[in-house]
Protein backbone atom coordinates (compact mmCIF):
# COMPACT_ATOMS: atom_id res chain seq x y z
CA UNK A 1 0.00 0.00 0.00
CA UNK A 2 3.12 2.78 0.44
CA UNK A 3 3.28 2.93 -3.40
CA UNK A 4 -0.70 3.19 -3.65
CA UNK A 5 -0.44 7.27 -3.44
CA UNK A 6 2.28 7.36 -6.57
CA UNK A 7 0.10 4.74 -8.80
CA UNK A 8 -2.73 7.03 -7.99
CA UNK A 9 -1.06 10.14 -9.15
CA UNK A 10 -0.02 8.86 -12.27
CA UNK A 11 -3.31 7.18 -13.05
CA UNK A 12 -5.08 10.49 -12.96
CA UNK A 13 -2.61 13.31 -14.10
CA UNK A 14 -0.38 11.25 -16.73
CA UNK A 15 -1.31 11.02 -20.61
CA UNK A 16 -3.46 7.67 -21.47
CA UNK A 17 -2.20 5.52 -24.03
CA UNK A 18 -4.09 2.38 -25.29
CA UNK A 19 -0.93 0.04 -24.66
CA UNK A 20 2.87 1.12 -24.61
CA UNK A 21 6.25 -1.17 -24.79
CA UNK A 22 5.58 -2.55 -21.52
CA UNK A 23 5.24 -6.15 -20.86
CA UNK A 24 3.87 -8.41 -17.93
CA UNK A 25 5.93 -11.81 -17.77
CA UNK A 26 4.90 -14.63 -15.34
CA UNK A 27 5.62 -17.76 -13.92
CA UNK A 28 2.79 -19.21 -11.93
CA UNK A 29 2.08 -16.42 -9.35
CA UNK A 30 5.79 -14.97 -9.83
CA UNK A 31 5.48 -11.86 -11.59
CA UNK A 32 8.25 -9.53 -13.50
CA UNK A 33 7.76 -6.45 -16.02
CA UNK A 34 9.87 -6.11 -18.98
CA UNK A 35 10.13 -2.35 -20.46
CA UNK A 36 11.59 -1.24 -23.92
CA UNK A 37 13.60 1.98 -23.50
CA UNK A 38 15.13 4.59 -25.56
CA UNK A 39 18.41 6.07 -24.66
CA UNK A 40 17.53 9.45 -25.15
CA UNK A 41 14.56 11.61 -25.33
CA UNK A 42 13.66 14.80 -26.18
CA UNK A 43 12.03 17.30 -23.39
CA UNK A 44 8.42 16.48 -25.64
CA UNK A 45 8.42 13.23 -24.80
CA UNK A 46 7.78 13.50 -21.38
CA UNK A 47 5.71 12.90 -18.92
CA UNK A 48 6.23 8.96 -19.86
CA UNK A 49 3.10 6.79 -20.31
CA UNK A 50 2.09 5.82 -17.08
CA UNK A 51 2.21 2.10 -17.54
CA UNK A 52 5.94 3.13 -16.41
CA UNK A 53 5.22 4.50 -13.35
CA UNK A 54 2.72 1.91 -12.50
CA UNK A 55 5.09 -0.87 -13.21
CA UNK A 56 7.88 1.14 -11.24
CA UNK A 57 6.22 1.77 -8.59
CA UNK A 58 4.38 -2.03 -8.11
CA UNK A 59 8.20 -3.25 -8.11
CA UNK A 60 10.52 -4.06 -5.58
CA UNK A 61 13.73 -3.97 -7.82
CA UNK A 62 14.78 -1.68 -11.04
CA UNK A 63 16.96 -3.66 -13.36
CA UNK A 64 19.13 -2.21 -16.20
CA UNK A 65 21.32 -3.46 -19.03
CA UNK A 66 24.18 -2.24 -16.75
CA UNK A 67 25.18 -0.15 -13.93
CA UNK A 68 24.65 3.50 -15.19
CA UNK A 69 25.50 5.42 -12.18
CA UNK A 70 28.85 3.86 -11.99
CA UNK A 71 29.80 6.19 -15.60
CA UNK A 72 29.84 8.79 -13.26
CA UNK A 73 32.97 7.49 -11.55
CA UNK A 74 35.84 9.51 -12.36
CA UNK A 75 38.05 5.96 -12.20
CA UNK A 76 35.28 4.19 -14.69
CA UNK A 77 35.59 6.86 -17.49
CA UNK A 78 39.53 6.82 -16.94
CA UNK A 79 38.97 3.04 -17.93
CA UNK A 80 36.49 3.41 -20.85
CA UNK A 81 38.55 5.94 -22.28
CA UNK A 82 41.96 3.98 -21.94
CA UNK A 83 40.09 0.90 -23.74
CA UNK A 84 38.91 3.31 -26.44
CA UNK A 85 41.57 4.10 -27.59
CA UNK A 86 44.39 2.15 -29.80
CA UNK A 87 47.38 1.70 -27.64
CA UNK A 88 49.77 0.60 -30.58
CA UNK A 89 50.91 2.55 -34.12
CA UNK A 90 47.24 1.79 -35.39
CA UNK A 91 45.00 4.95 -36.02
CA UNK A 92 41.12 5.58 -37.70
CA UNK A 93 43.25 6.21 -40.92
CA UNK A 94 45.13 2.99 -40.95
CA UNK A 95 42.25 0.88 -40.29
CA UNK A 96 39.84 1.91 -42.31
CA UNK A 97 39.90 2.28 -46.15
CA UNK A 98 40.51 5.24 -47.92
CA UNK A 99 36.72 5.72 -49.11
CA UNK A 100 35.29 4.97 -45.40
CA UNK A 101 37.73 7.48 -43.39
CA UNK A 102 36.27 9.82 -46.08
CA UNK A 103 33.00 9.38 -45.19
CA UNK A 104 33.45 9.33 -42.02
CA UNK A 105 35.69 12.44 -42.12
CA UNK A 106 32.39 14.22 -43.40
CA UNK A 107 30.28 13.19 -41.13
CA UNK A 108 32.49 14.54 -38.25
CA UNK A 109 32.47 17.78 -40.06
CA UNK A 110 28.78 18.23 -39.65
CA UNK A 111 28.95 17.28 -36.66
CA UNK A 112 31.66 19.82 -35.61
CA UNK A 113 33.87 16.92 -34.53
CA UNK A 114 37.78 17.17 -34.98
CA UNK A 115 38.31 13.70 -36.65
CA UNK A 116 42.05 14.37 -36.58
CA UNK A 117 42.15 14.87 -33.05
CA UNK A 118 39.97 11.97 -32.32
CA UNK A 119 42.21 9.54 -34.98
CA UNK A 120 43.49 7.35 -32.02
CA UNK A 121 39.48 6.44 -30.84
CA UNK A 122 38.17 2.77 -31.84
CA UNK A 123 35.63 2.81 -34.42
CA UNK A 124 33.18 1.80 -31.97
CA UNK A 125 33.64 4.24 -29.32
CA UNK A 126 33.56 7.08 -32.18
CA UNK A 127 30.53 6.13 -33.59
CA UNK A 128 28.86 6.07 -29.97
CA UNK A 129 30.43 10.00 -29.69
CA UNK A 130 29.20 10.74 -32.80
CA UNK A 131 25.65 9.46 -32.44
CA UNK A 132 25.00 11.22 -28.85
CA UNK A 133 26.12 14.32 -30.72
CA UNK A 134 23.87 14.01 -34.07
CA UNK A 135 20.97 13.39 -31.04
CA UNK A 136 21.70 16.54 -29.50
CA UNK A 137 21.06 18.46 -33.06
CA UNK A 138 18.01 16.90 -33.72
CA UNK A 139 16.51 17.98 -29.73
CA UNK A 140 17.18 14.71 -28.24
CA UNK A 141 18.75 16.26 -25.25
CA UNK A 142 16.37 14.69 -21.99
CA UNK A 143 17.24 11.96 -20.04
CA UNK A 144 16.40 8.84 -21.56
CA UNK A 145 14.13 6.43 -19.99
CA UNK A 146 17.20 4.25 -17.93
CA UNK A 147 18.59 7.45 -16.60
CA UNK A 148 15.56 8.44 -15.07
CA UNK A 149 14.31 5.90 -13.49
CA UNK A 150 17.65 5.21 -12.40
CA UNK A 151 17.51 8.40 -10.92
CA UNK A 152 14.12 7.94 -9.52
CA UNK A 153 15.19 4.88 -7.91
CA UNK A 154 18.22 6.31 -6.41
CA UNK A 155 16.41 8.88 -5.19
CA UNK A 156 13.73 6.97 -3.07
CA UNK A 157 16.47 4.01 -2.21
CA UNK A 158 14.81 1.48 -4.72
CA UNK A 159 16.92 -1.61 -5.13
CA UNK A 160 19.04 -1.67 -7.95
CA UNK A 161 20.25 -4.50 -10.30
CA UNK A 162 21.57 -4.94 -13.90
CA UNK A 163 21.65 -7.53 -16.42
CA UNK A 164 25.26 -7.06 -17.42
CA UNK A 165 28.65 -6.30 -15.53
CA UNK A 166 29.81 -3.26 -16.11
CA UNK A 167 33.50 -4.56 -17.99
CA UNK A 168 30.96 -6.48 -20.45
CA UNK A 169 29.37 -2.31 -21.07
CA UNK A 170 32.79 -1.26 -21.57
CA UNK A 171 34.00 -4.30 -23.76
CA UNK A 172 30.53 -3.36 -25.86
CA UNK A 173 31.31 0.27 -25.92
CA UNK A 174 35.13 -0.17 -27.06
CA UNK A 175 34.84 -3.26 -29.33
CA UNK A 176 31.99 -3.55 -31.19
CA UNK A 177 33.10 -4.05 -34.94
CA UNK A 178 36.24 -5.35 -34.21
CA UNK A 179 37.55 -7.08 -37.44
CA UNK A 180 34.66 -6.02 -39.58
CA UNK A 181 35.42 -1.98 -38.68
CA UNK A 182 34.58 -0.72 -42.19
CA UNK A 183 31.54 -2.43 -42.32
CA UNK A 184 30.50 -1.11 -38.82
CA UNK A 185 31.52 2.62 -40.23
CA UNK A 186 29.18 2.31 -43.15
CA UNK A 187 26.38 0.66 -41.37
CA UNK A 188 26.70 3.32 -38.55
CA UNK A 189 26.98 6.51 -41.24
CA UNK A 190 23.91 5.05 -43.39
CA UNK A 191 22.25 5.02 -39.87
CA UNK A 192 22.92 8.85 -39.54
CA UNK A 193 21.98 9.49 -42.80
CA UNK A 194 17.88 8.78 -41.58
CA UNK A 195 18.39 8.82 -38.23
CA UNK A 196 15.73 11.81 -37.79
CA UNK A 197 12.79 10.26 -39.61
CA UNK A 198 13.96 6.49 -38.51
CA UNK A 199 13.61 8.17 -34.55
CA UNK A 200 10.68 9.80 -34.87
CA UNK A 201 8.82 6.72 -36.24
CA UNK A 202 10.39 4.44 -33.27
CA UNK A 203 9.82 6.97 -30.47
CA UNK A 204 6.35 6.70 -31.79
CA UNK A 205 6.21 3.25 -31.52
CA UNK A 206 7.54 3.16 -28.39
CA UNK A 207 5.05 5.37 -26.72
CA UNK A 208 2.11 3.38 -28.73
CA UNK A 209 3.50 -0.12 -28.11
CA UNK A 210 4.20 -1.11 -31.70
CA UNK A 211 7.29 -2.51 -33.29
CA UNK A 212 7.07 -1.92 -36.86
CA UNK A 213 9.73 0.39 -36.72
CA UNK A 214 12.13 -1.72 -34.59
CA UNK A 215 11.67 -4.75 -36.69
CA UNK A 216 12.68 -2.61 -39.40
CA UNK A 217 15.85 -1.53 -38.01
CA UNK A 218 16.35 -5.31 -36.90
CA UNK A 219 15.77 -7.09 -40.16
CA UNK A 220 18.47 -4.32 -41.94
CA UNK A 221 20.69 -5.25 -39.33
CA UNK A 222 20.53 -8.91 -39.33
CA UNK A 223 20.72 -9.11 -43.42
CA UNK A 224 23.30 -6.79 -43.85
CA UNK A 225 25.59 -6.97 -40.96
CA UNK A 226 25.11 -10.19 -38.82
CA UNK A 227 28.26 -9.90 -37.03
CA UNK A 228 27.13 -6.52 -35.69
CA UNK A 229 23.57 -8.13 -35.15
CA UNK A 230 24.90 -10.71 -33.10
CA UNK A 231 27.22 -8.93 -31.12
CA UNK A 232 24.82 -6.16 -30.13
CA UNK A 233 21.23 -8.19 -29.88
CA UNK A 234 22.05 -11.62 -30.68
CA UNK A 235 24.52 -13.03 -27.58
CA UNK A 236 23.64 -10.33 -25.08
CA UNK A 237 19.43 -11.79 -25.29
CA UNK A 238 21.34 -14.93 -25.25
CA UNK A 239 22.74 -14.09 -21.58
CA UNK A 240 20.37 -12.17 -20.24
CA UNK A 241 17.78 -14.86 -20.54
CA UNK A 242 18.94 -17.47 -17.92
CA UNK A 243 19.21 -14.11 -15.54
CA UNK A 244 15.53 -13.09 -16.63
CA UNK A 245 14.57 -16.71 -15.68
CA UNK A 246 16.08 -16.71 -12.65
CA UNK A 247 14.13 -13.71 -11.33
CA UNK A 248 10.65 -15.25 -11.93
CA UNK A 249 11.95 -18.05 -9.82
CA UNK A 250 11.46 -15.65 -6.53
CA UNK A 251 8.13 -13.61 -5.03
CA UNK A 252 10.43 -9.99 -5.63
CA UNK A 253 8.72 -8.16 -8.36
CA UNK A 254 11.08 -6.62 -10.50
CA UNK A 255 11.33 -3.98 -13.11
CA UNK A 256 13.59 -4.65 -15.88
CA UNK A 257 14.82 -1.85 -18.27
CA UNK A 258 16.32 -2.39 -21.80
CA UNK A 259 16.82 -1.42 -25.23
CA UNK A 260 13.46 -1.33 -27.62
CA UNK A 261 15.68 -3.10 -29.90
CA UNK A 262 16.76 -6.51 -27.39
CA UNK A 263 12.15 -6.99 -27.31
CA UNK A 264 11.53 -7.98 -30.42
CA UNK A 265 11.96 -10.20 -33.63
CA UNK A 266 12.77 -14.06 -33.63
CA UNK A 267 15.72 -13.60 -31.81
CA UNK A 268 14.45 -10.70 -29.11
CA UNK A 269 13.48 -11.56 -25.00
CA UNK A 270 9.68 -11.18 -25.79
CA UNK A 271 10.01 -14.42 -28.73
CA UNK A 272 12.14 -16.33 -26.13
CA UNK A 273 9.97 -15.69 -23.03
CA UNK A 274 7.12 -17.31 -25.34
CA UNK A 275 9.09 -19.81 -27.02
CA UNK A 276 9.81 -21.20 -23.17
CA UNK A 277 6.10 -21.24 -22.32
CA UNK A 278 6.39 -18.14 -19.64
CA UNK A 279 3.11 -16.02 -20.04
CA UNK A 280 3.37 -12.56 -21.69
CA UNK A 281 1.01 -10.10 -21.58
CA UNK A 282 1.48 -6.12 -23.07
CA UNK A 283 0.49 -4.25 -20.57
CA UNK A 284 -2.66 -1.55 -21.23
């Protein structure tokens, strides 16, 4: 009942949406919600749909992909930025092809990024830089949904937990597209290219609990880059499934947090969850 006040609140005064990207997983009378995120918002976007709240608040743990807060270490971002970087004779110019470090020289120029002085950064951790930046231009500049909750739960000593440790963040962060790095550059600048109108359509799926637009974005993936497809969706669903399972096994209600992207398609948590008989209801 000490959470009954909050669910009210948000009942009453928050925007009503038929259904959003929030899911109700069970196990017999063991009970766990499952909520796509998006990294970054824009200030229009909020308030959330409530079915957040609700879920949040009717939980006795938050789960993320990882631990968030701990990027705010002075120590961690001394790490992440030692592991993004070459530490041999190998540069952005040397491992990419002529035609690639061109494109990608370009697209640092919009951008108002110094490629030159940024030559030594993995292709990985460059394209995360870049991408936070083209969000920025195009208003994404609020919290997005894992930050604030995390901040919510901080804030009213909600337990926390995470699906991965944060060395396997970091590893993500610093090595994705390691061997197939001009592949990963062109994927990555094509994704700039309609990253606005590609957004706008997912944000709006997001709120409205639809996937068209995220199915989209996984079926490009998969078919024309399934190393990148399997490193970012494929093997972390893969692990984070026996740690899902293992938190229906217990009476603790919890509130797990993750990428739109990880829900869906043949290979996504929602597919898997079914596929092992658990029931799985969208929550309205």
């Amino acid at each position: 009942m000490k959470h009954l006040k909050y669910i009210l609140f948000f009942i009453f005064t928050y925007p009503t949406f038929s259904q959003t990207s929030v899911w109700k997983v069970s196990k017999g009378q063991n009970t766990l919600y499952l909520c796509g995120t998006i990294h970054l918002l824009r200030e229009s976007d909020y308030p959330l749909p409530k079915q957040y709240d609700s879920c949040f608040y009717q939980s006795q743990i938050l789960v993320l992909e990882t631990d968030i807060g701990a990027f705010d270490n002075p120590d961690v971002v001394s790490q992440l930025m030692k592991k993004a970087q070459y530490d041999d004779i190998r540069t952005l110019s040397t491992v990419l092809k002529p035609d690639v470090f061109t494109q990608l020289e370009a697209e640092c120029k919009k951008l108002g990024l110094p490629l030159l002085s940024l030559n030594k950064f993995k292709p990985s951790m460059l394209i995360v830089t870049m991408a936070v930046f083209k969000m920025k231009q195009l208003g994404m500049t609020a919290d997005g949904i894992d930050k604030y909750f995390y901040k919510k739960a901080s804030n009213e000593k909600i337990k926390l937990g995470s699906l991965e440790t944060l060395d396997v963040q970091i590893k993500l962060l610093t090595e994705m597209g390691n061997g197939d790095e001009n592949n990963f550059i062109r994927y990555s600048l094509a994704d700039f290219e309609r990253m606005e109108k590609e957004m706008l359509l997912m944000i709006n799926d997001w709120k409205t609990g639809k996937n068209k637009a995220f199915l989209s974005q996984i079926d490009e993936m998969k078919q024309k880059y399934p190393a990148i497809y399997a490193d970012l969706l494929v093997k972390r669903n893969q692990a984070w499934m026996p740690k899902i399972e293992k938190f229906l096994e217990n009476a603790e209600v919890e509130c797990i947090m993750v990428g739109s992207m990880h829900l869906y398609g043949s290979d996504g948590l929602l597919n898997q969850l079914l596929e092992k008989k658990y029931s799985v209801e969208q929550v309205k």
